[in-house]
Protein backbone atom coordinates (compact mmCIF):
# COMPACT_ATOMS: atom_id res chain seq x y z
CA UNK A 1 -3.97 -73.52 85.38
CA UNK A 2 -7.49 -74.98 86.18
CA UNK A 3 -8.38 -74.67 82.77
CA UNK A 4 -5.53 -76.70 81.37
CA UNK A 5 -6.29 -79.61 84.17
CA UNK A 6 -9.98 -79.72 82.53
CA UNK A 7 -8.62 -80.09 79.24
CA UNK A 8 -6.41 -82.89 79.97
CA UNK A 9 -8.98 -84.84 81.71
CA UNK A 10 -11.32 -84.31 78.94
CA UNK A 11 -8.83 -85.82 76.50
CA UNK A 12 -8.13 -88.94 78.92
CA UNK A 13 -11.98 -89.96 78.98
CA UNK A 14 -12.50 -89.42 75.39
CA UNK A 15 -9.41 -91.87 74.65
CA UNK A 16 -10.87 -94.21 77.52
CA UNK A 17 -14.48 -94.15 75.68
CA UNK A 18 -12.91 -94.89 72.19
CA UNK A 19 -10.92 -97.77 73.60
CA UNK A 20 -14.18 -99.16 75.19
CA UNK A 21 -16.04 -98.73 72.19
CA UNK A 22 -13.25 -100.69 70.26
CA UNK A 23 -13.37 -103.22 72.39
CA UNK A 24 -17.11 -103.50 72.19
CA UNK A 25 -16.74 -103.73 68.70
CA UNK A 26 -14.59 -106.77 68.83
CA UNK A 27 -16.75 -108.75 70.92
CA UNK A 28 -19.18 -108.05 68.54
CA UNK A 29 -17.03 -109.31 65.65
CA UNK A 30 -16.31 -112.56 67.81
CA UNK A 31 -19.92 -113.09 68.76
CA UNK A 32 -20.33 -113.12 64.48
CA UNK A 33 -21.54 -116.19 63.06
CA UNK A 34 -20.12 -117.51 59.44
CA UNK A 35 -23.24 -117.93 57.76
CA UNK A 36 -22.84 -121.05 55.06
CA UNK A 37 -23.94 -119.81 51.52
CA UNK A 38 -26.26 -121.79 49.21
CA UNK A 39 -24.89 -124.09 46.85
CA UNK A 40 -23.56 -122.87 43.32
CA UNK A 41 -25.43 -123.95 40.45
CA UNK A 42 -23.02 -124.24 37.18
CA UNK A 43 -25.12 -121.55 35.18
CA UNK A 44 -25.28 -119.22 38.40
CA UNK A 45 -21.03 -117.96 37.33
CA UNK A 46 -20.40 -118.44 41.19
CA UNK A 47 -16.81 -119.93 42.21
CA UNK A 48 -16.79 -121.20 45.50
CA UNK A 49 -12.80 -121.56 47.39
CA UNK A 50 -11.34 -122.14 50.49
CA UNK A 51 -9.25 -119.38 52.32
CA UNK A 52 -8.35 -120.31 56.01
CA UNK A 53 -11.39 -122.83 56.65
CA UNK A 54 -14.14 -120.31 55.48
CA UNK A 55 -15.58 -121.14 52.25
CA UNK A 56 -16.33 -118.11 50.30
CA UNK A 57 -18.47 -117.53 46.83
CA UNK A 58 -17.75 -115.05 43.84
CA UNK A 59 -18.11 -114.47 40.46
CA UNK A 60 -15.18 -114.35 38.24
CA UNK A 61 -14.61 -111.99 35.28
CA UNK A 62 -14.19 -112.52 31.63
CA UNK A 63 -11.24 -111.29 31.36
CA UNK A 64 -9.77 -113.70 34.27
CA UNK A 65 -11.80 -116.69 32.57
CA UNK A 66 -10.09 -116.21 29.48
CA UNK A 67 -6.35 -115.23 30.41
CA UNK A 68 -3.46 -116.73 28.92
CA UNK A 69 -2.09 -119.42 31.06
CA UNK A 70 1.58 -118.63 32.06
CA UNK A 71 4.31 -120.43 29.85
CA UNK A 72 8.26 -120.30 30.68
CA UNK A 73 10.00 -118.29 29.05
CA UNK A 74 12.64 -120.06 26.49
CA UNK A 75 16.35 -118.64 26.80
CA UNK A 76 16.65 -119.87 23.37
CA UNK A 77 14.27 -116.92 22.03
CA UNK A 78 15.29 -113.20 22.61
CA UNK A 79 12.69 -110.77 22.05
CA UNK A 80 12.44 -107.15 22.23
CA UNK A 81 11.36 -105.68 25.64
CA UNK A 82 10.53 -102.20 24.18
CA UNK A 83 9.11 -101.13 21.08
CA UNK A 84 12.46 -99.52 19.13
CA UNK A 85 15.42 -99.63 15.94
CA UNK A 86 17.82 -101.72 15.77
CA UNK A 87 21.07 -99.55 15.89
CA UNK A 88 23.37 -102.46 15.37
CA UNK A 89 23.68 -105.94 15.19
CA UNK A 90 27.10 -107.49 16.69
CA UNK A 91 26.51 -111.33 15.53
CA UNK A 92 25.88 -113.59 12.50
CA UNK A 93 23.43 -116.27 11.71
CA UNK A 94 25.65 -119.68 12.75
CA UNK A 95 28.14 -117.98 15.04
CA UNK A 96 29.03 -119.26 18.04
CA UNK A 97 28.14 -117.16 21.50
CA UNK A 98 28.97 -117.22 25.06
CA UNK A 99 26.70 -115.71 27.91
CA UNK A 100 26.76 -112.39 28.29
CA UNK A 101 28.09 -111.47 24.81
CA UNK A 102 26.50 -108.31 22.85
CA UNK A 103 24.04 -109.27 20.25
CA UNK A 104 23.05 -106.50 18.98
CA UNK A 105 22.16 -102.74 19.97
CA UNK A 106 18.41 -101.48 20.14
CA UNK A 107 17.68 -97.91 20.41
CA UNK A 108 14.43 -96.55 21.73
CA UNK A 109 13.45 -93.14 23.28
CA UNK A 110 17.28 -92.07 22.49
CA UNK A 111 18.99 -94.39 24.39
CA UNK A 112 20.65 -97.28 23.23
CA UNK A 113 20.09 -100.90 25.07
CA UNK A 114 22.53 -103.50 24.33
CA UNK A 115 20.75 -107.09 23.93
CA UNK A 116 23.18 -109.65 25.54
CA UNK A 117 22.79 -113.64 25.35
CA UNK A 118 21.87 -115.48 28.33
CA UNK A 119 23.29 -118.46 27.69
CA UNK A 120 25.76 -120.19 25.70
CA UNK A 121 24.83 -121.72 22.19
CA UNK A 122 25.08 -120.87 18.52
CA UNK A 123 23.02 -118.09 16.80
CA UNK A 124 20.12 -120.25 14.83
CA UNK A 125 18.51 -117.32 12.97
CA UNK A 126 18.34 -113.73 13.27
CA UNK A 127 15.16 -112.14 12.78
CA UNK A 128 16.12 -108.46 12.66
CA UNK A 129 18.95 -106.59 10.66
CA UNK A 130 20.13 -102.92 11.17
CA UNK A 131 17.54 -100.03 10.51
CA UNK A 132 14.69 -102.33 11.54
CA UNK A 133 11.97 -100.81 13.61
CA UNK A 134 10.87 -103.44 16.22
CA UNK A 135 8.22 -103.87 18.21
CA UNK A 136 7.46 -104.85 21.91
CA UNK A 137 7.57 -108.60 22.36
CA UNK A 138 8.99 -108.85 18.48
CA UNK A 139 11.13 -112.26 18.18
CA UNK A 140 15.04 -110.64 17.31
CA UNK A 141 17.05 -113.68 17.87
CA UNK A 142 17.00 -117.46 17.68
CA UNK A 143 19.31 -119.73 19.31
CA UNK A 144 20.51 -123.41 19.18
């Protein structure tokens, strides 16, 4: 039974060190000082923003440079959200719709999606006609 007492007190100074040390560390942290970084010159690349009153530097990518910015999407334009065929189309150029009527039926990796209209309006042109193979982001129907 002595041997079990050692082991427990072992295991309560080990936690007691590892708390000390942790709270060693945070003074540490505290005692810190935000050092202010040098200007950015405009050929440097640097960004400089704000984030909770520290001012921080870094360099941004190409690719983020030269996204796309972001655009709402029109209702009015239905496009296809997965690369597929067109199984079978349920409206007509000039045909009146309401929301949340079938359009028309696209098939891809064997099962078939049914495109419904989000909002009420007249079909303006239809892009795609049964047996078409369609692409991702492919413009299928128009409406007024």
């Amino acid at each position: 039974m002595k041997v079990k007492r050692k082991a427990k007190n072992v295991i309560a100074r080990s936690k007691v060190t590892r708390q000390s040390e942790k709270q060693k560390a945070k003074s540490k942290k505290q005692q810190a000082k935000i050092v202010q970084p040098p200007e950015p010159e405009e050929d440097s690349g640097l960004f400089a923003f704000t984030y909770e009153g520290v001012e921080y530097m870094t360099l941004l990518t190409k690719k983020f440079t030269e996204r796309k910015p972001y655009s709402r999407p029109n209702p009015k334009k239905l496009f296809a959200f997965i690369p597929g065929t067109i199984v079978k189309v349920f409206v007509k150029e000039k045909e009146k719709i309401k929301k949340g009527e079938n359009l028309l039926s696209l098939q891809a990796m064997k099962m078939n999606n049914d495109i419904t209209s989000s909002i009420d309006g007249t079909i303006k042109k239809m892009h795609v006609k049964k047996g078409d193979v369609v692409v991702k982001n492919q413009l299928l129907v128009e409406l007024r």
